[in-house]
Protein backbone atom coordinates (compact mmCIF):
# COMPACT_ATOMS: atom_id res chain seq x y z
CA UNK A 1 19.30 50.46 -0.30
CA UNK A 2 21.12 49.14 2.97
CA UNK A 3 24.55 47.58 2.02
CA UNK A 4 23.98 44.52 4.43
CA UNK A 5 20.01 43.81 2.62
CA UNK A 6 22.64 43.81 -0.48
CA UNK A 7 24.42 41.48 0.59
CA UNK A 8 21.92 38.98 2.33
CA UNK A 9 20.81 39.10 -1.61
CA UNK A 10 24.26 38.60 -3.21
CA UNK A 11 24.29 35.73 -0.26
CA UNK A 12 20.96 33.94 -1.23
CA UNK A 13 21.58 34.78 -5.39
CA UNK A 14 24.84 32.37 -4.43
CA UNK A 15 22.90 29.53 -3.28
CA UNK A 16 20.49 29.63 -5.74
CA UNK A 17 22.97 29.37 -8.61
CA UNK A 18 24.09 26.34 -6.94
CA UNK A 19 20.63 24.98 -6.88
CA UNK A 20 19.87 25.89 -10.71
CA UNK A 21 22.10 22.83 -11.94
CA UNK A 22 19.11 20.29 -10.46
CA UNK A 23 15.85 19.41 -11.17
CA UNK A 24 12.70 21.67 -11.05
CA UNK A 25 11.57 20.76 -7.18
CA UNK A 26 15.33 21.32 -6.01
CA UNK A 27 15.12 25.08 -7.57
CA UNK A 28 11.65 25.30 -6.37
CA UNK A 29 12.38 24.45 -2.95
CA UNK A 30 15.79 26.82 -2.82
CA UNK A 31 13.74 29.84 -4.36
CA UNK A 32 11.30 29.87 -1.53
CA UNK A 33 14.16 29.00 1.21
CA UNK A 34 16.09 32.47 -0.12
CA UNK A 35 12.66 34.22 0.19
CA UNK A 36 12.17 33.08 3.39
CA UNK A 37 16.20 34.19 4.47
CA UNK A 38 15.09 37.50 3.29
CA UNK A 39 11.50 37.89 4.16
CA UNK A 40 11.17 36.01 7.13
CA UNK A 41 7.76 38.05 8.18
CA UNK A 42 6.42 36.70 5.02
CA UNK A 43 4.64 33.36 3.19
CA UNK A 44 5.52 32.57 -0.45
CA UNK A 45 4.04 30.18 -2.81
CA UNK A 46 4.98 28.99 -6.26
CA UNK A 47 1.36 28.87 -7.45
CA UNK A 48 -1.16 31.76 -7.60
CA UNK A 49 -2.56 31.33 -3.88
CA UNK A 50 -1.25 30.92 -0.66
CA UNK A 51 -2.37 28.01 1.80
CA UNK A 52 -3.01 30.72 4.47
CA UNK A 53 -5.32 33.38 4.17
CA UNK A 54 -2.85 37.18 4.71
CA UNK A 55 -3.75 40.72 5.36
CA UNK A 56 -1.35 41.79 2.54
CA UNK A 57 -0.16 39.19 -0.31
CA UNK A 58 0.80 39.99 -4.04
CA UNK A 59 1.46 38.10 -7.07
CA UNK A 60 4.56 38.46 -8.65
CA UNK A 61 5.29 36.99 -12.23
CA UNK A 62 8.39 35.64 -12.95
CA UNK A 63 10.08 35.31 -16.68
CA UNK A 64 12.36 33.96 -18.26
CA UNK A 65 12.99 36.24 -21.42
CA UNK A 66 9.73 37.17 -22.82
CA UNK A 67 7.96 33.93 -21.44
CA UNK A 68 6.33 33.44 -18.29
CA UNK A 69 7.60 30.74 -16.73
CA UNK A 70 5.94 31.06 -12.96
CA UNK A 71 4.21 33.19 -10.13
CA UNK A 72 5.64 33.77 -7.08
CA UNK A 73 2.82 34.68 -4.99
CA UNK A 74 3.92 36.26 -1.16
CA UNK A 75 1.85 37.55 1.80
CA UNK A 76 1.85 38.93 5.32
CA UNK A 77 0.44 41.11 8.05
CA UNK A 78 1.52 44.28 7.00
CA UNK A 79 2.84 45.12 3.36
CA UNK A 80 6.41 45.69 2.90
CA UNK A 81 8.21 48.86 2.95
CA UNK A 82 10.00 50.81 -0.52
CA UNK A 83 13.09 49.54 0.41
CA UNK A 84 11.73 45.46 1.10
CA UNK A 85 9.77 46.24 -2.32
CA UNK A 86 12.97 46.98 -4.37
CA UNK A 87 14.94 44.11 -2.80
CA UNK A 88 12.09 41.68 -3.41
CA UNK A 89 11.79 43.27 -7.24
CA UNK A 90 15.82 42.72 -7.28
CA UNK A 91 15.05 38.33 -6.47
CA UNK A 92 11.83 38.44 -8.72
CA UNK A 93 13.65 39.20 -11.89
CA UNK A 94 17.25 36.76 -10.72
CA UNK A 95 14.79 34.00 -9.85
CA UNK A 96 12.49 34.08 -13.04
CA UNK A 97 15.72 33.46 -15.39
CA UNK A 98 16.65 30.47 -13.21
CA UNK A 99 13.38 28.84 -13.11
CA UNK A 100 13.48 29.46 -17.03
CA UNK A 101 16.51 27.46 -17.34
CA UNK A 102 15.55 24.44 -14.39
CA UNK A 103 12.80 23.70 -16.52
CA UNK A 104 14.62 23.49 -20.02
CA UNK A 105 17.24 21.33 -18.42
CA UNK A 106 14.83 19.34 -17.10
CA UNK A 107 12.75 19.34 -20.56
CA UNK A 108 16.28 18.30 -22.07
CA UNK A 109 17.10 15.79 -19.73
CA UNK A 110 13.78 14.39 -20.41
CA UNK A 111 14.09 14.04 -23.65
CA UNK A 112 17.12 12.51 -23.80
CA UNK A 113 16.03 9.49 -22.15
CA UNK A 114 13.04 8.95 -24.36
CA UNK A 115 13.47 7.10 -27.83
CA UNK A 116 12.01 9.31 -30.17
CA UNK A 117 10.48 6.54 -32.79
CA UNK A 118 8.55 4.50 -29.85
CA UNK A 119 8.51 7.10 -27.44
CA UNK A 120 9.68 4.22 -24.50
CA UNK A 121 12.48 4.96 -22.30
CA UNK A 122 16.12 4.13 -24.03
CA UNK A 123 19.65 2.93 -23.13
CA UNK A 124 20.38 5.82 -20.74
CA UNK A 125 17.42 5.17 -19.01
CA UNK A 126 17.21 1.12 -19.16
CA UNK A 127 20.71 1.85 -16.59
CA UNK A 128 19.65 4.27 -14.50
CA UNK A 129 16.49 2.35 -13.97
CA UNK A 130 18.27 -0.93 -13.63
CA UNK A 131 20.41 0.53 -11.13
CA UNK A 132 17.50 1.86 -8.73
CA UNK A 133 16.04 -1.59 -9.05
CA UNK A 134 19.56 -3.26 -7.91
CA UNK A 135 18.35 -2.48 -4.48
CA UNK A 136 16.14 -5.32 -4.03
CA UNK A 137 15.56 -8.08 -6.63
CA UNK A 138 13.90 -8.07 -9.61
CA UNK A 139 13.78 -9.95 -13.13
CA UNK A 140 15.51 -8.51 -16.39
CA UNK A 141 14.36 -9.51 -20.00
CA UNK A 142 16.36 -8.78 -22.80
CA UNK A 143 14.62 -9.07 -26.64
CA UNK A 144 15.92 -9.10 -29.56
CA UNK A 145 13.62 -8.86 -32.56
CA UNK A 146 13.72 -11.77 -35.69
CA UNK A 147 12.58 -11.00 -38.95
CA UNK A 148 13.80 -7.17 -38.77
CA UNK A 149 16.24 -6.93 -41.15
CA UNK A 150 14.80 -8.93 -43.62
CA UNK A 151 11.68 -6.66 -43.20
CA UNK A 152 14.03 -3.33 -43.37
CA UNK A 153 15.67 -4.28 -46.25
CA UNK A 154 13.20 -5.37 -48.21
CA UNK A 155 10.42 -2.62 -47.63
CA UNK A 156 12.46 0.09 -46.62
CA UNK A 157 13.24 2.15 -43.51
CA UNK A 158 10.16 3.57 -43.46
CA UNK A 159 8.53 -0.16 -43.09
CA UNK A 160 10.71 -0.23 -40.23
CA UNK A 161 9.91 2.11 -38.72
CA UNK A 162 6.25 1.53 -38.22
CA UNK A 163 6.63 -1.97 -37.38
CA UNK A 164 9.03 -0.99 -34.12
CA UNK A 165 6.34 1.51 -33.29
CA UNK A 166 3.61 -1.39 -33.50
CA UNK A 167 5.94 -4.08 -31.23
CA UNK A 168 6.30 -1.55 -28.78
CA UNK A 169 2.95 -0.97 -28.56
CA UNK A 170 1.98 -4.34 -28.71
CA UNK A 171 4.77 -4.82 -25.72
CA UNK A 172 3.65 -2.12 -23.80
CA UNK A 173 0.07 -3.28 -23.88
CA UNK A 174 1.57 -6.99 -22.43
CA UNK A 175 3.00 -5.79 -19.46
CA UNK A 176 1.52 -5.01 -16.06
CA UNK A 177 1.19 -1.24 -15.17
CA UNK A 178 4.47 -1.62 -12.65
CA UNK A 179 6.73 -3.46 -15.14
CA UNK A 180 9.01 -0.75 -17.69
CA UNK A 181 9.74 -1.56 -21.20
CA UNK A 182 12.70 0.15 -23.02
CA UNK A 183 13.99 0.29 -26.40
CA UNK A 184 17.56 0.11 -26.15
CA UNK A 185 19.00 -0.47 -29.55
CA UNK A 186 17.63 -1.25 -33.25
CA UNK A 187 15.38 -3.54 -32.66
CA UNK A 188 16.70 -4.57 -29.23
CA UNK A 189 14.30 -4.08 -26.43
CA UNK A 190 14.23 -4.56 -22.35
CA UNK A 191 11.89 -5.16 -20.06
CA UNK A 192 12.29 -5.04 -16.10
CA UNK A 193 9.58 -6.73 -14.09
CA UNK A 194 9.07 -5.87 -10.54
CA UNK A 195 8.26 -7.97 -7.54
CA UNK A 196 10.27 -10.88 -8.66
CA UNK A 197 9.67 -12.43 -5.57
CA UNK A 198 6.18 -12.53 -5.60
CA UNK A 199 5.74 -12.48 -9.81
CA UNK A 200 8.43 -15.52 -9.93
CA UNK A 201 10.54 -16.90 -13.51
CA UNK A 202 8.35 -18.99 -14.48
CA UNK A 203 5.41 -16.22 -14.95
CA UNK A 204 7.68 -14.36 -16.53
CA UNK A 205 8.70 -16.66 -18.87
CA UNK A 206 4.73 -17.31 -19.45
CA UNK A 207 3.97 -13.44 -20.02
CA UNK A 208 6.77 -13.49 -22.64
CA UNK A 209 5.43 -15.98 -24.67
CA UNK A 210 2.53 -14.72 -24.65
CA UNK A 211 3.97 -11.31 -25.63
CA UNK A 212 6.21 -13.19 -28.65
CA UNK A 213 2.52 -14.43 -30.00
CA UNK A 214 1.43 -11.32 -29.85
CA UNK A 215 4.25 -9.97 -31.57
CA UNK A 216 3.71 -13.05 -34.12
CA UNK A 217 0.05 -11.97 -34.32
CA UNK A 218 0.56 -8.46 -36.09
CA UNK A 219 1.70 -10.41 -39.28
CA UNK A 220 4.24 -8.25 -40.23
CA UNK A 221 7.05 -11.33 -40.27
CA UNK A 222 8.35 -10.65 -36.99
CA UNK A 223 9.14 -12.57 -33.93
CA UNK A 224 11.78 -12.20 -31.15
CA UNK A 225 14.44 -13.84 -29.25
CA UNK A 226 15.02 -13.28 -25.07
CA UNK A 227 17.04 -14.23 -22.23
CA UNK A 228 15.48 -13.36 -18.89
CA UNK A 229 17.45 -14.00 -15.42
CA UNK A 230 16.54 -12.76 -11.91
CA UNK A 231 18.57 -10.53 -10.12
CA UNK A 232 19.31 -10.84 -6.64
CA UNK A 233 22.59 -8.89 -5.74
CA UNK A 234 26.41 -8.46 -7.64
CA UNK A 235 27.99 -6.38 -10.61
CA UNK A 236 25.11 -5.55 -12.11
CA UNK A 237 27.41 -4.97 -15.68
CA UNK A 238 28.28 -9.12 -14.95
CA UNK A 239 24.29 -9.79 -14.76
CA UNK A 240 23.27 -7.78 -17.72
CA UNK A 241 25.82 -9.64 -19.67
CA UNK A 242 24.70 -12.92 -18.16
CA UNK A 243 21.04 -12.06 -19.58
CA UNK A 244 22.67 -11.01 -22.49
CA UNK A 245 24.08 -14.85 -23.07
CA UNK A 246 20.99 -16.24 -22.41
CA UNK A 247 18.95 -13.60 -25.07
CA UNK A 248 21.87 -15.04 -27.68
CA UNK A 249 21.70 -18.99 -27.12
CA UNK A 250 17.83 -18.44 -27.74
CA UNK A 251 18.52 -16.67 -30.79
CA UNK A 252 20.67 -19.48 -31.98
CA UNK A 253 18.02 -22.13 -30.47
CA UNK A 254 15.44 -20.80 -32.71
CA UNK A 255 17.35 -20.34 -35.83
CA UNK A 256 18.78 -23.90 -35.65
CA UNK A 257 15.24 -25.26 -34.91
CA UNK A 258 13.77 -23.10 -38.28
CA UNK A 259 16.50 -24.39 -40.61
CA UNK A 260 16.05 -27.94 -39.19
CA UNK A 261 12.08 -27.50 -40.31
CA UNK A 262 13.35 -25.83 -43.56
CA UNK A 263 15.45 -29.08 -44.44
C-alpha cells in the first residue's frame, strides 16, 4: 500500500484517539471527518442508509470485541479500488474499538450521576446542573426529610429504602416537566425550578407545600424541612450555603413548634 495513504491513516488514527476521551456525538462526528480526509470522493453515514441516493455504497460493521457496536455505511460514483478497499478495511476495524469504548464511557458516566435507589440525578449532577443554570436566574430548594431516621431505625433499612423510592416519586410527580429533582444525600433532596422570573418565590413556596402534604399524605411518618432562595448572580458555593441556612432554621422552626404542641 502507498507509504503516504499510510500515513494520511496514522494522521487521522491520531485525531481520533484524541476524540475517543468525549462523548458519543464528539467520536461520531471525528469518525466521519477522518473518512472524509481519506475518502473525499465518498459519503459516509453512521446508520444503515445514506441521505443521498449513490451508484456504489456498502455497509460496513464495526465491533468492538465480539459485539457490534455500529455501521458505517459509505457510497459514491464509482467503487473504490484494492488499495482504497484495504485502507478503508485498515479505519473500519481502528474505528469499531473506539466507538466500543465512547459508548461505555458514556454508559459509565451516565451512571454515575444517577442515584441508584431513586433513580434521580445525585450530588455530581445537582452541581453540574446548578452550574449551567448560574447563567441566568433561577430558584434552588433544598429538602431535608423528618421522620427518616426514626422510620430507619425502627423498621429497618429495607423500610427505608422503599419509603425514599415513594418521596421521590411522589416529588417527581409535583414538579413541572422543566423543573429537576435530585437526591443528593440520605434523605436530602434538591430541586431547581426554572424560569424564576416568570414562576416567582412565592409559587414556589406554594408548590412546596403542596409537595410536603403530599409527602405527609403517603402515611409512612414522614415530612420534610426546606430552604428555597433565588439565584440571581455570585459564588454559587456562597448561595448554596445560603439555601442551606435557610433549609436548617426551618428544620429547627418545625421541631420547636412540634415539642411546643407536645408540652
Amino acid at each position: 500500500m502507498n507509504s503516504n495513504r499510510l500515513l494520511d491513516l496514522v494522521k487521522v488514527q491520531t485525531r481520533l484517539i484524541a476524540a475517543g476521551s468525549l462523548c458519543m456525538d464528539s467520536v461520531s462526528r471525528a469518525i466521519l471527518s477522518g473518512l472524509r480526509d481519506l475518502f473525499p470522493q465518498y459519503r459516509a453515514s453512521l446508520v444503515d442508509s445514506l441521505t443521498v441516493a449513490s451508484a456504489w455504497s456498502k455497509k460496513c460493521p464495526l465491533y468492538h470485541g465480539a459485539s457490534k457496536v455500529g455501521i458505517l455505511t459509505i457510497g459514491g460514483s464509482v467503487p473504490p479500488t484494492k488499495e482504497e478497499e484495504a485502507l478503508l478495511n485498515l479505519f473500519v476495524d481502528y474505528v469499531g474499538p473506539l466507538l466500543g469504548h465512547a459508548e461505555l464511557h458514556e454508559e459509565v458516566t451516565r451512571e454515575s450521576m444517577v442515584d441508584p435507589l431513586t433513580q434521580l440525578p445525585n450530588r455530581r449532577a445537582f452541581e453540574l446542573q446548578v452550574a449551567l443554570e448560574a447563567r441566568r436566574p433561577f430558584i434552588l430548594a433544598l429538602l431535608d426529610l423528618d421522620g427518616f431516621k426514626i422510620l430507619n431505625d425502627t423498621k429497618g433499612h429495607p423500610a427505608g429504602d422503599e419509603a425514599l423510592r415513594k418521596v421521590a416519586m411522589t416529588l417527581r410527580q409535583g414538579l413541572r416537566e422543566v423543573d429537576s429533582l435530585y437526591r443528593i444525600g440520605g434523605d436530602e433532596f434538591a430541586i431547581t425550578f426554572t424560569g424564576s422570573e416568570l414562576l416567582g418565590l412565592m409559587a414556589v413556596t406554594s408548590i412546596l407545600e403542596r409537595l410536603r402534604e403530599a409527602v405527609e399524605h403517603l402515611s409512612i411518618g414522614i415530612s420534610f424541612s426546606v430552604g428555597s432562595q433565588t439565584y440571581q448572580s455570585g459564588d454559587l458555593r456562597v448561595f448554596v450555603d445560603s439555601v442551606d441556612r435557610l433549609l436548617y432554621a426551618d428544620k429547627r422552626r418545625r421541631k420547636a413548634r412540634q415539642t411546643g404542641w407536645a408540652s
